[in-house]
N, C-alpha and C. Protein backbone atom coordinates (compact mmCIF):
# COMPACT_ATOMS: atom_id res chain seq x y z
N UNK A 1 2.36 -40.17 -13.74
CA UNK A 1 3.14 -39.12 -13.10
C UNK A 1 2.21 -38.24 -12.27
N UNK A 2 2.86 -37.53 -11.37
CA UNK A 2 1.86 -37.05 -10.14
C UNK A 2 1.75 -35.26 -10.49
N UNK A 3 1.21 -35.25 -10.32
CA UNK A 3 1.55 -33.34 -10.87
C UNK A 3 0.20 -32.84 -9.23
N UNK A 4 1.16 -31.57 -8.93
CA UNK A 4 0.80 -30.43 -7.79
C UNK A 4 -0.38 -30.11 -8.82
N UNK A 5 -1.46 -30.28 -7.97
CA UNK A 5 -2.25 -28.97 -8.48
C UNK A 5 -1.53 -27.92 -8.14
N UNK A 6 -2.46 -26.86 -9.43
CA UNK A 6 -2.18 -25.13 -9.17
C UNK A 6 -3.11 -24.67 -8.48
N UNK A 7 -3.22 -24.01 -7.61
CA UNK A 7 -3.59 -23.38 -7.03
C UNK A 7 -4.50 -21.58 -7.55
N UNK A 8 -5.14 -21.80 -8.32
CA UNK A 8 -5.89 -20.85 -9.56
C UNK A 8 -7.06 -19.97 -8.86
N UNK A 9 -6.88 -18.57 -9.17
CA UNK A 9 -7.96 -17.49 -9.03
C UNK A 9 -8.55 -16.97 -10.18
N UNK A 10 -9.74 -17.53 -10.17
CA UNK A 10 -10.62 -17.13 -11.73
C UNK A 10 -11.28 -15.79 -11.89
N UNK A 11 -10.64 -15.10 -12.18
CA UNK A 11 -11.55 -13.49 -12.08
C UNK A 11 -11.99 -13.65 -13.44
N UNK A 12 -13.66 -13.55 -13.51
CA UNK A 12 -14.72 -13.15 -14.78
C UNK A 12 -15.59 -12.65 -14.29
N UNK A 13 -16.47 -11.51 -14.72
CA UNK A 13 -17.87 -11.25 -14.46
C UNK A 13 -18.88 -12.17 -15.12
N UNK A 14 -18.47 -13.30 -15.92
CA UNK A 14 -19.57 -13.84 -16.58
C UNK A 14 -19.51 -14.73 -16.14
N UNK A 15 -21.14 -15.44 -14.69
CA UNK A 15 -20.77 -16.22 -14.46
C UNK A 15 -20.59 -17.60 -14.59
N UNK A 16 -21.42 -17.98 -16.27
CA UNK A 16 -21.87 -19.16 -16.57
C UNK A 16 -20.22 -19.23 -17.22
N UNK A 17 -19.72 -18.85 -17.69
CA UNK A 17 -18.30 -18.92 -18.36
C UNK A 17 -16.95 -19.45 -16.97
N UNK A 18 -17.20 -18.57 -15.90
CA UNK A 18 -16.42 -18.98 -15.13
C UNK A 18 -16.96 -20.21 -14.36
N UNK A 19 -17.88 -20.72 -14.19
CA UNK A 19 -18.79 -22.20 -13.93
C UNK A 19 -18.26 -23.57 -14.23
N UNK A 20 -18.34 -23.37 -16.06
CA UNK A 20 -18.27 -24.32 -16.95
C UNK A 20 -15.92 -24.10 -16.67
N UNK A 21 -15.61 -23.09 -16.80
CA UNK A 21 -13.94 -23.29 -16.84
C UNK A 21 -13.69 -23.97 -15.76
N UNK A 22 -14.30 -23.39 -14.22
CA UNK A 22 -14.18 -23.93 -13.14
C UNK A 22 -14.25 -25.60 -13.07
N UNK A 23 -15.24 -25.64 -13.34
CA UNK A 23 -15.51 -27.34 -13.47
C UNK A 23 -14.22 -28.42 -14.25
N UNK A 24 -14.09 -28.06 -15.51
CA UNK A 24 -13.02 -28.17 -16.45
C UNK A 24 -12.02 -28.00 -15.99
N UNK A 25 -11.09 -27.20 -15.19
CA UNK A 25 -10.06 -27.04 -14.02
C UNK A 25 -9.85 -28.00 -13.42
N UNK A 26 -11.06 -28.15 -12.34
CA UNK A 26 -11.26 -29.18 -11.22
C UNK A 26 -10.89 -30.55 -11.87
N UNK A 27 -11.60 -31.12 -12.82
CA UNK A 27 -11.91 -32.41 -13.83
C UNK A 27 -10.29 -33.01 -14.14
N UNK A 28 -9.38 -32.12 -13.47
CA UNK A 28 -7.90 -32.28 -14.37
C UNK A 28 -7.05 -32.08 -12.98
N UNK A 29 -7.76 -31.79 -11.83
CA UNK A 29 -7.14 -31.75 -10.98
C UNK A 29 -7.11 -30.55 -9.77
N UNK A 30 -6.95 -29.36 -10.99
CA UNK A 30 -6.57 -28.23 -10.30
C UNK A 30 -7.30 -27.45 -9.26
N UNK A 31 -6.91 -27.21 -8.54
CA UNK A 31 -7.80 -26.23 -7.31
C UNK A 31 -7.95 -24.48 -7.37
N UNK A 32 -9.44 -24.21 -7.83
CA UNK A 32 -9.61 -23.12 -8.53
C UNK A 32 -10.66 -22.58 -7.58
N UNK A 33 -10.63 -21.37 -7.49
CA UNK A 33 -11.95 -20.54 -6.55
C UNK A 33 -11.89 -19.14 -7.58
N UNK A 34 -13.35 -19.30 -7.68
CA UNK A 34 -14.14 -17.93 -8.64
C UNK A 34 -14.18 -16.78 -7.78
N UNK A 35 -14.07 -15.81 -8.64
CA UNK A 35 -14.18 -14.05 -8.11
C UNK A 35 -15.02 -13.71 -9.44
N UNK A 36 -16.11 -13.10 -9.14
CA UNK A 36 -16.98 -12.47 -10.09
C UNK A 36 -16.31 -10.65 -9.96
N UNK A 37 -15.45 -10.30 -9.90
CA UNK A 37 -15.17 -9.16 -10.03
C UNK A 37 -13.71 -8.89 -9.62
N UNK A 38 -13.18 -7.46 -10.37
CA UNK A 38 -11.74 -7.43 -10.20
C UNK A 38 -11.62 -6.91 -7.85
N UNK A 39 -12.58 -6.57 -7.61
CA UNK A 39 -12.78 -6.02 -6.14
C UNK A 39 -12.46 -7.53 -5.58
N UNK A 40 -13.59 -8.56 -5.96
CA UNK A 40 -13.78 -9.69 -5.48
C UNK A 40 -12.39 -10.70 -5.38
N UNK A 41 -11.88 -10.36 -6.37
CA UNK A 41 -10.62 -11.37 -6.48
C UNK A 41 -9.69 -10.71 -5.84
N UNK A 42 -9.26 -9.20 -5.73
CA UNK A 42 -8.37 -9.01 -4.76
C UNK A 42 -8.91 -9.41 -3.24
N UNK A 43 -9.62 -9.53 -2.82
CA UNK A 43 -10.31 -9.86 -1.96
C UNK A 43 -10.12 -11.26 -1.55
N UNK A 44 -9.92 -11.85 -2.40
CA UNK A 44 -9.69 -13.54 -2.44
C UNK A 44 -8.03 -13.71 -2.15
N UNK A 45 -7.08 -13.11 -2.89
CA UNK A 45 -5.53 -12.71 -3.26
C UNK A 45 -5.47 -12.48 -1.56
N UNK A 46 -6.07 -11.82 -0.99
CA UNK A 46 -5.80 -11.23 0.79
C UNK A 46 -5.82 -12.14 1.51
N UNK A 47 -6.70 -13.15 1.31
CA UNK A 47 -7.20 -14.34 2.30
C UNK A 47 -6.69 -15.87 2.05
N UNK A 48 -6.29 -15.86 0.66
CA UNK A 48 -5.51 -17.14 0.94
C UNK A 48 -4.26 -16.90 -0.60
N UNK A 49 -3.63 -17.78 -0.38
CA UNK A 49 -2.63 -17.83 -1.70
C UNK A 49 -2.84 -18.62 -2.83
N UNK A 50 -2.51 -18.14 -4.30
CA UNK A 50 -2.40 -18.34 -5.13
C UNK A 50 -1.07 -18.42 -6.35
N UNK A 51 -1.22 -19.35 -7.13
CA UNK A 51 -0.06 -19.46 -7.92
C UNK A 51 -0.46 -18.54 -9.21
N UNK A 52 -1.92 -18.58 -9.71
CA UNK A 52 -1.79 -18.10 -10.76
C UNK A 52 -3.68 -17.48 -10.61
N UNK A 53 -3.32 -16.19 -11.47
CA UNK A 53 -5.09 -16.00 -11.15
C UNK A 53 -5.11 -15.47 -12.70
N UNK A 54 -6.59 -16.04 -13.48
CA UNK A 54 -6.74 -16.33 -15.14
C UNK A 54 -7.82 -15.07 -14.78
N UNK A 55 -7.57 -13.66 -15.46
CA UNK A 55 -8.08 -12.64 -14.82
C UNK A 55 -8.92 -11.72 -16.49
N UNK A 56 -9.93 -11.70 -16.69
CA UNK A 56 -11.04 -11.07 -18.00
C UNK A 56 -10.41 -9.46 -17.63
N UNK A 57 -10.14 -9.15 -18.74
CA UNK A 57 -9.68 -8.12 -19.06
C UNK A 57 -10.96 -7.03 -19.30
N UNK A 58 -12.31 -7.22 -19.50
CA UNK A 58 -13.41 -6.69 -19.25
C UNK A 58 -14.36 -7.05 -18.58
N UNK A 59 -14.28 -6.00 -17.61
CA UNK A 59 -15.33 -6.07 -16.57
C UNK A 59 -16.24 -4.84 -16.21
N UNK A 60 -17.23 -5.02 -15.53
CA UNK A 60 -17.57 -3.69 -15.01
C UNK A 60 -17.03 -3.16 -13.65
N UNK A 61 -17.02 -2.10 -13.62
CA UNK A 61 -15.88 -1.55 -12.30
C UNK A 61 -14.79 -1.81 -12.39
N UNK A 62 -14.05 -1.91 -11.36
CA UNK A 62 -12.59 -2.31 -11.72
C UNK A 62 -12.22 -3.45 -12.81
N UNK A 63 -11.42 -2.94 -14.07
CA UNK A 63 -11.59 -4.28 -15.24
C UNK A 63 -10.35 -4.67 -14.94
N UNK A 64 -10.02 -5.28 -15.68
CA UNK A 64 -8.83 -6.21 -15.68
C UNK A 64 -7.07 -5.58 -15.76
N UNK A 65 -7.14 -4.70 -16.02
CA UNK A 65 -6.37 -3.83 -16.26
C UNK A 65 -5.58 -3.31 -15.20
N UNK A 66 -6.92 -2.41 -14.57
CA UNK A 66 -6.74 -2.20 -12.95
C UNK A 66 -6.60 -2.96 -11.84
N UNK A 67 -7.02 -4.52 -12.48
CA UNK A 67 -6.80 -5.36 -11.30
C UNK A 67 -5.49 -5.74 -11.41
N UNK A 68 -5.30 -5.90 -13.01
CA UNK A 68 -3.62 -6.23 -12.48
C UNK A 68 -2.60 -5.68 -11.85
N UNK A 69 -2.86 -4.29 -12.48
CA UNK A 69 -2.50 -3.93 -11.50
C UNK A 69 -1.61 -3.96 -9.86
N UNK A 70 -3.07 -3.91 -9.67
CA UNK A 70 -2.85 -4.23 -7.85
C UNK A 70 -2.48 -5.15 -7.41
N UNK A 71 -2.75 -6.34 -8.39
CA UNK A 71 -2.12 -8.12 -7.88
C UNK A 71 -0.70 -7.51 -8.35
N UNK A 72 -0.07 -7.04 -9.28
CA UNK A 72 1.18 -7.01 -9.31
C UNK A 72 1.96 -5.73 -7.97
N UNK A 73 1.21 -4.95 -7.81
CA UNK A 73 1.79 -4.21 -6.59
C UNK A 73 1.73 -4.93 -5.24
N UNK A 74 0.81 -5.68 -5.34
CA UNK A 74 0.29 -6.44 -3.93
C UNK A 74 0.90 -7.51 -3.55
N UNK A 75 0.95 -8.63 -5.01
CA UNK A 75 1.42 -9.63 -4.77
C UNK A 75 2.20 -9.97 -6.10
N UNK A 76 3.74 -9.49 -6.23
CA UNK A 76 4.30 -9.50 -8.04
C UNK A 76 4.68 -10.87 -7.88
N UNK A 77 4.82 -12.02 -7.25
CA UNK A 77 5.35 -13.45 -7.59
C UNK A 77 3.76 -14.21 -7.92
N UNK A 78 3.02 -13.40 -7.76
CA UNK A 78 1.62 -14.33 -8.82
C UNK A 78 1.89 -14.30 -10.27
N UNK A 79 1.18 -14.95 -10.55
CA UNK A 79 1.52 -14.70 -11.98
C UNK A 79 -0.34 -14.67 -12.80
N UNK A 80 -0.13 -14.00 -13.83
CA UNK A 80 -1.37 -13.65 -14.51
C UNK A 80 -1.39 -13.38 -15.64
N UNK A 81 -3.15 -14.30 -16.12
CA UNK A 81 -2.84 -14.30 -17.35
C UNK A 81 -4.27 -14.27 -17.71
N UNK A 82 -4.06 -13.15 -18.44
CA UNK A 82 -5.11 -11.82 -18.73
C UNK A 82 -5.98 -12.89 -20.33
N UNK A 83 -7.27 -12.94 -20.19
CA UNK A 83 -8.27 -13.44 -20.71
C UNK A 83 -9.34 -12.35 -21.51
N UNK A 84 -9.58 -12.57 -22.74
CA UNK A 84 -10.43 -11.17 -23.10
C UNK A 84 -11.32 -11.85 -24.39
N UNK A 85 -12.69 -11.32 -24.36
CA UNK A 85 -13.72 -12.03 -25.39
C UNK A 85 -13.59 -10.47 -26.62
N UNK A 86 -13.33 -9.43 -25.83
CA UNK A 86 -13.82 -8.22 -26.32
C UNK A 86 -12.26 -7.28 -26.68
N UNK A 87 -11.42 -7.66 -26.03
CA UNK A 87 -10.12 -6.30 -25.76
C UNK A 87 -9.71 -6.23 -27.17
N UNK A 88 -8.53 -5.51 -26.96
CA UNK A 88 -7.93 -5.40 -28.58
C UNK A 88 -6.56 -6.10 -28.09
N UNK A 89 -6.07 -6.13 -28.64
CA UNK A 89 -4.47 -6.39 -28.68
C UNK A 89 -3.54 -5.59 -28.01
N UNK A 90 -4.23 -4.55 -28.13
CA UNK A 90 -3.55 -2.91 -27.29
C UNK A 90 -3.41 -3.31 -25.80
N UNK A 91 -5.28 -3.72 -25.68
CA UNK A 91 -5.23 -4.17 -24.06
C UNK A 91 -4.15 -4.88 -23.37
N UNK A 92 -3.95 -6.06 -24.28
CA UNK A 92 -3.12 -7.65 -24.26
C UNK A 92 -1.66 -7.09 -23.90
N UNK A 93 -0.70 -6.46 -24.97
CA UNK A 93 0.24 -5.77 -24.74
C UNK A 93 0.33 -4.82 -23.05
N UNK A 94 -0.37 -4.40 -23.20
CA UNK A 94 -0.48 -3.53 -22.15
C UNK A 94 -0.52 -4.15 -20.48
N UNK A 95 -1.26 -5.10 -20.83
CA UNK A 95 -1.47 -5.86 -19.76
C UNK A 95 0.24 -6.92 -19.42
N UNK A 96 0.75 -7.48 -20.87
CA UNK A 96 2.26 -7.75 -20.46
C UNK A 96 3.07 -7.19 -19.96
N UNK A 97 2.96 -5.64 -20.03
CA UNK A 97 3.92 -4.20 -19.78
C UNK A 97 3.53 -4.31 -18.37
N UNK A 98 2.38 -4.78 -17.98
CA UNK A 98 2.60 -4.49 -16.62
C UNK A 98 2.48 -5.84 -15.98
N UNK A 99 3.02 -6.42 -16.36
CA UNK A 99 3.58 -7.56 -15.60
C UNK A 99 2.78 -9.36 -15.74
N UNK A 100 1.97 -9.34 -17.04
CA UNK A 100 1.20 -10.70 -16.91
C UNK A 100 2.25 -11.44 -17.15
N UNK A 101 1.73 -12.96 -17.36
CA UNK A 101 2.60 -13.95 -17.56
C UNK A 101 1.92 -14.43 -18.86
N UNK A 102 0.96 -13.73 -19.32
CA UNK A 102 0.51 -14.16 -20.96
C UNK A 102 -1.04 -13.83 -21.16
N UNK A 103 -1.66 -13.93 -22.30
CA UNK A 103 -2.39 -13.33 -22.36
C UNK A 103 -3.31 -14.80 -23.46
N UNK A 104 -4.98 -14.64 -23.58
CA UNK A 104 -5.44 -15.49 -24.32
C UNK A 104 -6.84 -14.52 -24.92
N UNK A 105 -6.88 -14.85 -26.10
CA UNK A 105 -8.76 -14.54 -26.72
C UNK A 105 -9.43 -15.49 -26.37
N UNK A 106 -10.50 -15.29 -26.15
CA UNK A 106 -11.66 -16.25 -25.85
C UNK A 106 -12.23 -16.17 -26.63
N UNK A 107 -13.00 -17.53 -27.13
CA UNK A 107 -12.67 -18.90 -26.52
C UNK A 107 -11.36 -19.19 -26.48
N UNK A 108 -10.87 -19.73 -25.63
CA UNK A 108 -9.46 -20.15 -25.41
C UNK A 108 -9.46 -21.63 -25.55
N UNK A 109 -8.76 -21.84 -26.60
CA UNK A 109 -8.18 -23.62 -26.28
C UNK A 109 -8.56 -24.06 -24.95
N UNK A 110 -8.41 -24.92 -24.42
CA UNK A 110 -8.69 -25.54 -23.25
C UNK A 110 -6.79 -25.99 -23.05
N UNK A 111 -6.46 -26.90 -23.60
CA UNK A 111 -4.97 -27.42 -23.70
C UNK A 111 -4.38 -26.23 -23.91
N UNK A 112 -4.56 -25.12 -24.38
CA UNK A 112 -3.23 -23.61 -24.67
C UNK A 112 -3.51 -23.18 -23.15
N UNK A 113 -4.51 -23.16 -22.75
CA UNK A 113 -4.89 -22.48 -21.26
C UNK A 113 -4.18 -23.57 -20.09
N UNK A 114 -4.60 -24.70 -20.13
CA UNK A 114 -3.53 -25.40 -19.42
C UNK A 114 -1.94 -25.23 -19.34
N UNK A 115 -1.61 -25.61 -20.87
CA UNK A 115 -0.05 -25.27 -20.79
C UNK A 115 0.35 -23.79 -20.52
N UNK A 116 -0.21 -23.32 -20.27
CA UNK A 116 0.04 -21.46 -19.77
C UNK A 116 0.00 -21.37 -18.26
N UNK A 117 -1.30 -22.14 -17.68
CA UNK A 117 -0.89 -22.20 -16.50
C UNK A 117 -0.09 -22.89 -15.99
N UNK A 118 0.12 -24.38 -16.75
CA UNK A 118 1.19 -24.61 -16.11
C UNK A 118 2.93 -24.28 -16.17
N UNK A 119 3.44 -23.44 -17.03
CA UNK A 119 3.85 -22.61 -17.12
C UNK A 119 4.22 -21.67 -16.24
N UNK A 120 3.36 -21.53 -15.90
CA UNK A 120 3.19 -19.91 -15.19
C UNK A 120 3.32 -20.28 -13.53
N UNK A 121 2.78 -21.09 -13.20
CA UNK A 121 2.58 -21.84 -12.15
C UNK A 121 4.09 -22.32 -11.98
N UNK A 122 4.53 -22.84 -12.65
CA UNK A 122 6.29 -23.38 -12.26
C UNK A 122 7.68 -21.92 -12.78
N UNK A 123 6.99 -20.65 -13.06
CA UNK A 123 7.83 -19.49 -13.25
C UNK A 123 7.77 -18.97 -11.67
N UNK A 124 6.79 -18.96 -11.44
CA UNK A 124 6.37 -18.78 -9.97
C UNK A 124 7.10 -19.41 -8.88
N UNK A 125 6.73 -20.58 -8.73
CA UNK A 125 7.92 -21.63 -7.98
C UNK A 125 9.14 -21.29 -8.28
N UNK A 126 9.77 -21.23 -9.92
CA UNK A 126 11.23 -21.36 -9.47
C UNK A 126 11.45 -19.75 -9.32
N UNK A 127 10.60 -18.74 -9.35
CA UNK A 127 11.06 -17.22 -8.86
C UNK A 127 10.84 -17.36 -6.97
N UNK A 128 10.09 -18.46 -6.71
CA UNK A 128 10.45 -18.52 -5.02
C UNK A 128 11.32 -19.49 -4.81
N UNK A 129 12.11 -20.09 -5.34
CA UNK A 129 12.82 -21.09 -4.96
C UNK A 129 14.48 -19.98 -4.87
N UNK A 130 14.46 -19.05 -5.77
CA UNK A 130 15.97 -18.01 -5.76
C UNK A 130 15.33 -17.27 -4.82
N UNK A 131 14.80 -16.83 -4.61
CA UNK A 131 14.50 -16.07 -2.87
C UNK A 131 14.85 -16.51 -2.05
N UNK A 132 13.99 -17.90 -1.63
CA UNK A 132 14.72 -19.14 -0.97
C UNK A 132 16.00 -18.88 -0.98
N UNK A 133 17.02 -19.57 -1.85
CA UNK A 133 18.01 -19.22 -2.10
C UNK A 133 19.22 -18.33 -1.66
N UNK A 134 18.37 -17.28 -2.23
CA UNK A 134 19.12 -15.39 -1.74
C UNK A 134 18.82 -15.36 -0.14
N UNK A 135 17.94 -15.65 0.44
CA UNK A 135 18.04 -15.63 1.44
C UNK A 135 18.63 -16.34 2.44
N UNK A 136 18.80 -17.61 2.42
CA UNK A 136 19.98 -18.69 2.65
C UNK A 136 21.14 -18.46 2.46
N UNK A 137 21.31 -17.97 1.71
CA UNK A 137 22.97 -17.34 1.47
C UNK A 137 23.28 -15.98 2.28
N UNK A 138 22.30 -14.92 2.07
CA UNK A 138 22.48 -14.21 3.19
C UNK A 138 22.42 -14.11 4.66
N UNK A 139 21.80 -15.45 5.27
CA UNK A 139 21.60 -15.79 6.17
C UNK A 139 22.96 -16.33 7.00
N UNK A 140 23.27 -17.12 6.15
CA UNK A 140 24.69 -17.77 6.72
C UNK A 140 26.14 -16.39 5.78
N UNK A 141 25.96 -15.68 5.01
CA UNK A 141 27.15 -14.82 5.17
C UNK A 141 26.54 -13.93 6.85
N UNK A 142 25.67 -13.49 6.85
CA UNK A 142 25.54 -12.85 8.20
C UNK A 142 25.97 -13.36 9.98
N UNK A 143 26.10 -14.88 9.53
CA UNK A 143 26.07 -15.12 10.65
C UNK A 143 27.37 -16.20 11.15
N UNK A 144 28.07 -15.58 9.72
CA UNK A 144 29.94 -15.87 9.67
C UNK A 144 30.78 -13.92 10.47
N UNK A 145 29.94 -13.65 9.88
CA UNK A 145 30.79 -11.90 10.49
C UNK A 145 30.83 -11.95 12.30
């Protein structure tokens, strides 16, 4: 069976961690580009598109928190899913409240991290496919009047 790659934004400050995931990504298919920082990855989010960005909830400078933030003001049909070696649970919650698509402790399964993105990756699609949609329908009621 043929499966889309996802299209993945890796925000970690650690960069031997995001290296070794990166690689492991790729190995399975998926098309992934690293951001060593929450600055860096919005930065990445501006310049090309993404389905899903796997975003460390501790960082220095802008952490994970704050980045979601902004990917959810910037861009809310991404979807994200907040990664943490250090947070509490408080973080995790918190980070759902504002809009992730799930959350993992690290070390993370390798297979739980897959099925999350892919997941997340097809919540995405079918939340643009009813846009699609809504907009097609409004298109042709508009252009019956």
């Amino acid at each position: 069976m043929f499966k889309t790659p996802s299209r993945i934004l890796l925000v970690d400050d650690e960069k031997d961690f995001v290296e070794m995931l990166m690689l492991r990504l790729e190995e399975i298919g998926e098309k992934v580009v690293p951001a060593y920082s929450g600055l860096e990855g919005l930065e990445k989010l501006n310049q090309m598109e993404f389905d899903v960005v796997i975003l460390d909830i501790k960082m220095p400078g802008m952490d994970g928190i704050e980045t979601l933030r902004e990917i959810k003001k910037r861009y809310p049909l991404v979807e994200v899913i907040m990664l943490t070696g250090h947070g509490t649970i408080e973080s995790a919650v918190e980070g759902m409240k504002l809009g992730a698509f799930d959350f993992l402790f690290k070390p993370a399964d390798f297979d739980d991290l897959t099925d999350k993105v892919n997941k997340a990756r097809m919540r995405k699609h079918d939340q643009e496919e009813r846009i699609r949609a809504a907009e097609a329908a409004s298109l042709l009621r508009s252009s019956k009047v």
